[in-house]
C-alpha atoms as a PDB file:
ATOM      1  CA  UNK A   1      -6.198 -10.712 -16.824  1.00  0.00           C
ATOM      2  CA  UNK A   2      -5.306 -10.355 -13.369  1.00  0.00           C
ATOM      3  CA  UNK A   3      -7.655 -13.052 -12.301  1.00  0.00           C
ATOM      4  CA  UNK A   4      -6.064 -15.624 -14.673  1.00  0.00           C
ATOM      5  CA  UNK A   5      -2.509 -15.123 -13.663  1.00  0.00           C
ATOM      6  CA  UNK A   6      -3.537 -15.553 -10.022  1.00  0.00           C
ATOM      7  CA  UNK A   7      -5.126 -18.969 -10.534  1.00  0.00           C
ATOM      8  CA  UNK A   8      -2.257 -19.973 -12.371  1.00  0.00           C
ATOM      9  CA  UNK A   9      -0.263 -18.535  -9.744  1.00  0.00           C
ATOM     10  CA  UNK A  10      -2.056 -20.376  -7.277  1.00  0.00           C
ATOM     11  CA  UNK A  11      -1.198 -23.764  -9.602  1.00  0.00           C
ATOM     12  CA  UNK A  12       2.044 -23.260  -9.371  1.00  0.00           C
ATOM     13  CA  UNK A  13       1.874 -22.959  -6.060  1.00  0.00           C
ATOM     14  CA  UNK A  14       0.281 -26.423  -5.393  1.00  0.00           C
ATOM     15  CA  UNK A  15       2.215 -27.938  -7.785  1.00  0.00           C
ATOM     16  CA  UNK A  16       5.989 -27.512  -6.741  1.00  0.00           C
ATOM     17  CA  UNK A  17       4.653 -27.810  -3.011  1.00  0.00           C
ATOM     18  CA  UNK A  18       3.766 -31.468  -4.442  1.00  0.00           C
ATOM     19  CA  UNK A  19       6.872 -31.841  -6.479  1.00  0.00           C
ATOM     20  CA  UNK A  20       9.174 -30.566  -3.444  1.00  0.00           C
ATOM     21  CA  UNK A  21       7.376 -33.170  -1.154  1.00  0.00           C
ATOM     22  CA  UNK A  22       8.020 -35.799  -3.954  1.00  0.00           C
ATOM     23  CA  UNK A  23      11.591 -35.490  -3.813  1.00  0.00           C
ATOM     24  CA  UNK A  24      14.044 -37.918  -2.137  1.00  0.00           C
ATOM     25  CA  UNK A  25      15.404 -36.421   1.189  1.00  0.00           C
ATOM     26  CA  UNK A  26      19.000 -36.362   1.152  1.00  0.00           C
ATOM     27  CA  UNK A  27      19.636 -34.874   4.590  1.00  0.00           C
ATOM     28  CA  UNK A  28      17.726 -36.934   7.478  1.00  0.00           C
ATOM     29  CA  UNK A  29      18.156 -34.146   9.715  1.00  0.00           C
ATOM     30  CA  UNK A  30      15.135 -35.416  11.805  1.00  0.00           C
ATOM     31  CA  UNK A  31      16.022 -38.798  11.660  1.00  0.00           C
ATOM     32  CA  UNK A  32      12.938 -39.816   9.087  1.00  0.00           C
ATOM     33  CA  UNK A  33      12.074 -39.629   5.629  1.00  0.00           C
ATOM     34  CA  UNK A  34      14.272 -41.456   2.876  1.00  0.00           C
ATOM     35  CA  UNK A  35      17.329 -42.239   4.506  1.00  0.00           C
ATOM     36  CA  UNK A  36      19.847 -44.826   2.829  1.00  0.00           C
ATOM     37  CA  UNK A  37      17.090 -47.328   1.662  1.00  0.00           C
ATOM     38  CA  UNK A  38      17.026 -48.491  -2.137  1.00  0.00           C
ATOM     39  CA  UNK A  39      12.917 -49.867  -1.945  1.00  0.00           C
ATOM     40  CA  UNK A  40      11.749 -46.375  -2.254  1.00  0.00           C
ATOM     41  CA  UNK A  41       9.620 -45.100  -4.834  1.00  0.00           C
ATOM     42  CA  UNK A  42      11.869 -42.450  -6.914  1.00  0.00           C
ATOM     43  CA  UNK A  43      15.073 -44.071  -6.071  1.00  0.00           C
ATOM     44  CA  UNK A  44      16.538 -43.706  -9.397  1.00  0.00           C
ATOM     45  CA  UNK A  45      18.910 -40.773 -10.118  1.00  0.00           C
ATOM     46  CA  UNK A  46      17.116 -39.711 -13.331  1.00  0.00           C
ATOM     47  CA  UNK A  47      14.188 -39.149 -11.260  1.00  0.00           C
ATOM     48  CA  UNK A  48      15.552 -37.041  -9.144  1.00  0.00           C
ATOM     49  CA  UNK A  49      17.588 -34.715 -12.228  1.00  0.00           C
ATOM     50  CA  UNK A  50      13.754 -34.557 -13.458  1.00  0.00           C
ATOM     51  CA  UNK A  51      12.027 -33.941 -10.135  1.00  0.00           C
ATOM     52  CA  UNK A  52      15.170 -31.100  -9.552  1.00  0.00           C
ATOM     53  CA  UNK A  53      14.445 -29.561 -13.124  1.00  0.00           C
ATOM     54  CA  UNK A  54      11.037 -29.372 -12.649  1.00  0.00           C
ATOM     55  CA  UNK A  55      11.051 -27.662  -9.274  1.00  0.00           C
ATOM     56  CA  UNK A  56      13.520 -25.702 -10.655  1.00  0.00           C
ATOM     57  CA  UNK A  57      10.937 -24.527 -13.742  1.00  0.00           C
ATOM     58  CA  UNK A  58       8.683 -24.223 -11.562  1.00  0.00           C
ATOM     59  CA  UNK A  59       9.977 -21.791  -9.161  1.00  0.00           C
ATOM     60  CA  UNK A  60      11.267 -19.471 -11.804  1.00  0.00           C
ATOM     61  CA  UNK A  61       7.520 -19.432 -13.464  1.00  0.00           C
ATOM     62  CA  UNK A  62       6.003 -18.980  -9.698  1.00  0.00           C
ATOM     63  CA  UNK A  63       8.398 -16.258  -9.760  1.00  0.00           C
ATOM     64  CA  UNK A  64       7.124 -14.645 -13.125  1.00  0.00           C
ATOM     65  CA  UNK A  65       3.755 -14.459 -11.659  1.00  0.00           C
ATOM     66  CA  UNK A  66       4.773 -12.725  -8.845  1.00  0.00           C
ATOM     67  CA  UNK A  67       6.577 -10.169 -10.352  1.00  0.00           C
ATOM     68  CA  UNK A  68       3.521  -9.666 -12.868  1.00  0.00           C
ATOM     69  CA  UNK A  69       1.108  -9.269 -10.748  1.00  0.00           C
ATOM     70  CA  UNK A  70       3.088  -6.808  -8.526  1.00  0.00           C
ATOM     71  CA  UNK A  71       3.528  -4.707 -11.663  1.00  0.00           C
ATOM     72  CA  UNK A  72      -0.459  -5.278 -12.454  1.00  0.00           C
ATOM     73  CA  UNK A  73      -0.552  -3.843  -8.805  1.00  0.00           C
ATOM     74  CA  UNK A  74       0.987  -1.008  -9.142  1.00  0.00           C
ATOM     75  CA  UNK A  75      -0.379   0.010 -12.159  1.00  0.00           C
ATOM     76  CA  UNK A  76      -4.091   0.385 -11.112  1.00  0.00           C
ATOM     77  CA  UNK A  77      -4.541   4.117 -12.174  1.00  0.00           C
ATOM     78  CA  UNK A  78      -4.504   7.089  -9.475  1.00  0.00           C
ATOM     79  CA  UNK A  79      -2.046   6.661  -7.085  1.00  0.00           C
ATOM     80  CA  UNK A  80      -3.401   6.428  -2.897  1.00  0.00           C
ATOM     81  CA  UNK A  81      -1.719   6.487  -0.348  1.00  0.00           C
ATOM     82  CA  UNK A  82      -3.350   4.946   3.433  1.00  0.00           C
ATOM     83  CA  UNK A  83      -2.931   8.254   5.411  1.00  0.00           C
ATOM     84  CA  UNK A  84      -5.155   9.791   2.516  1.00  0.00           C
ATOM     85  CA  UNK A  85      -8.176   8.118   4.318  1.00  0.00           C
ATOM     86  CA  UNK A  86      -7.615   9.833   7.708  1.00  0.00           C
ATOM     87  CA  UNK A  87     -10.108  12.361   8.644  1.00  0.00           C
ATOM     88  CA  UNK A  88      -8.631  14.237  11.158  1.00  0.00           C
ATOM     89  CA  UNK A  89     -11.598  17.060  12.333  1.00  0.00           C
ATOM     90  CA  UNK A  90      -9.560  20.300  13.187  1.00  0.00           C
ATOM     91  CA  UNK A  91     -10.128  22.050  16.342  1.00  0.00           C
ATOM     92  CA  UNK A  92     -10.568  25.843  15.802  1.00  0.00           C
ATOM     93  CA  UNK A  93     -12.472  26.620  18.653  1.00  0.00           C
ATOM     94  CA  UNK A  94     -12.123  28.699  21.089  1.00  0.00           C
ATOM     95  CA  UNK A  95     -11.747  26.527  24.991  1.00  0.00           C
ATOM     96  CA  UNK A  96     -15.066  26.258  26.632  1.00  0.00           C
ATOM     97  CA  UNK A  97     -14.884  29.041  29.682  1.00  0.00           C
ATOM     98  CA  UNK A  98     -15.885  27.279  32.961  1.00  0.00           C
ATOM     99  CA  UNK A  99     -19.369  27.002  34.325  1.00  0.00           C
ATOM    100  CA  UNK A 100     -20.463  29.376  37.018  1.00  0.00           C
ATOM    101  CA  UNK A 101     -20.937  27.643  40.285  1.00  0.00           C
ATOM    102  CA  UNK A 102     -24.762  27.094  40.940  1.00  0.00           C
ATOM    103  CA  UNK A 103     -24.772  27.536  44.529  1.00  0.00           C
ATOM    104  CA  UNK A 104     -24.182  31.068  46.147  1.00  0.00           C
ATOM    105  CA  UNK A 105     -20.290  31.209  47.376  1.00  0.00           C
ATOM    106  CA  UNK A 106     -20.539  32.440  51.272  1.00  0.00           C
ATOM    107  CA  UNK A 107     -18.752  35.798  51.706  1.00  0.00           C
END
């Protein structure tokens, strides 16, 4: 289940990244893209309502994946936590003493 609701996730994705990049720009903040002209290919305003509506559609269902599989996510079973993986080895030992010097000390 999880599988199919990330490749239609991943549709959903691709497809409003194409209907975004299909839309008229408005703005010209950069100085390019769709400006004033009126030869451009959606320059009709019930384009735009339909290219607005569908981004619009599809953002909300891009949305509904996401929230289903976070809950999918979270609802795997046992719960783990990251610092449950850490081995830490405990150190119960008593400090090595130091090593007698090999050589005769002169008195």
């Amino acid at each position: 289940m999880t599988k199919v609701i990330l490749v239609i996730h991943v549709i959903l994705a691709i497809s409003m990244i194409g209907v975004v990049l299909l839309q008229r720009s408005e703005g010209g903040a950069l100085g390019i893209g769709g400006g004033g002209g009126g030869g451009g290919l959606l320059s009709g305003r019930s384009q735009t309502n339909l290219l607005t509506r569908a981004t619009a559609v599809l953002a909300g269902l891009f949305m509904l994946t996401s929230l289903s599989l976070t809950m999918m996510a979270g609802n795997r079973g046992e719960q783990r936590s990251i610092v449950d993986d850490i081995h830490v080895e405990s150190t119960t030992e008593a400090p090595a003493e130091p090593a007698q010097p090999s050589v005769p000390i002169a008195e």
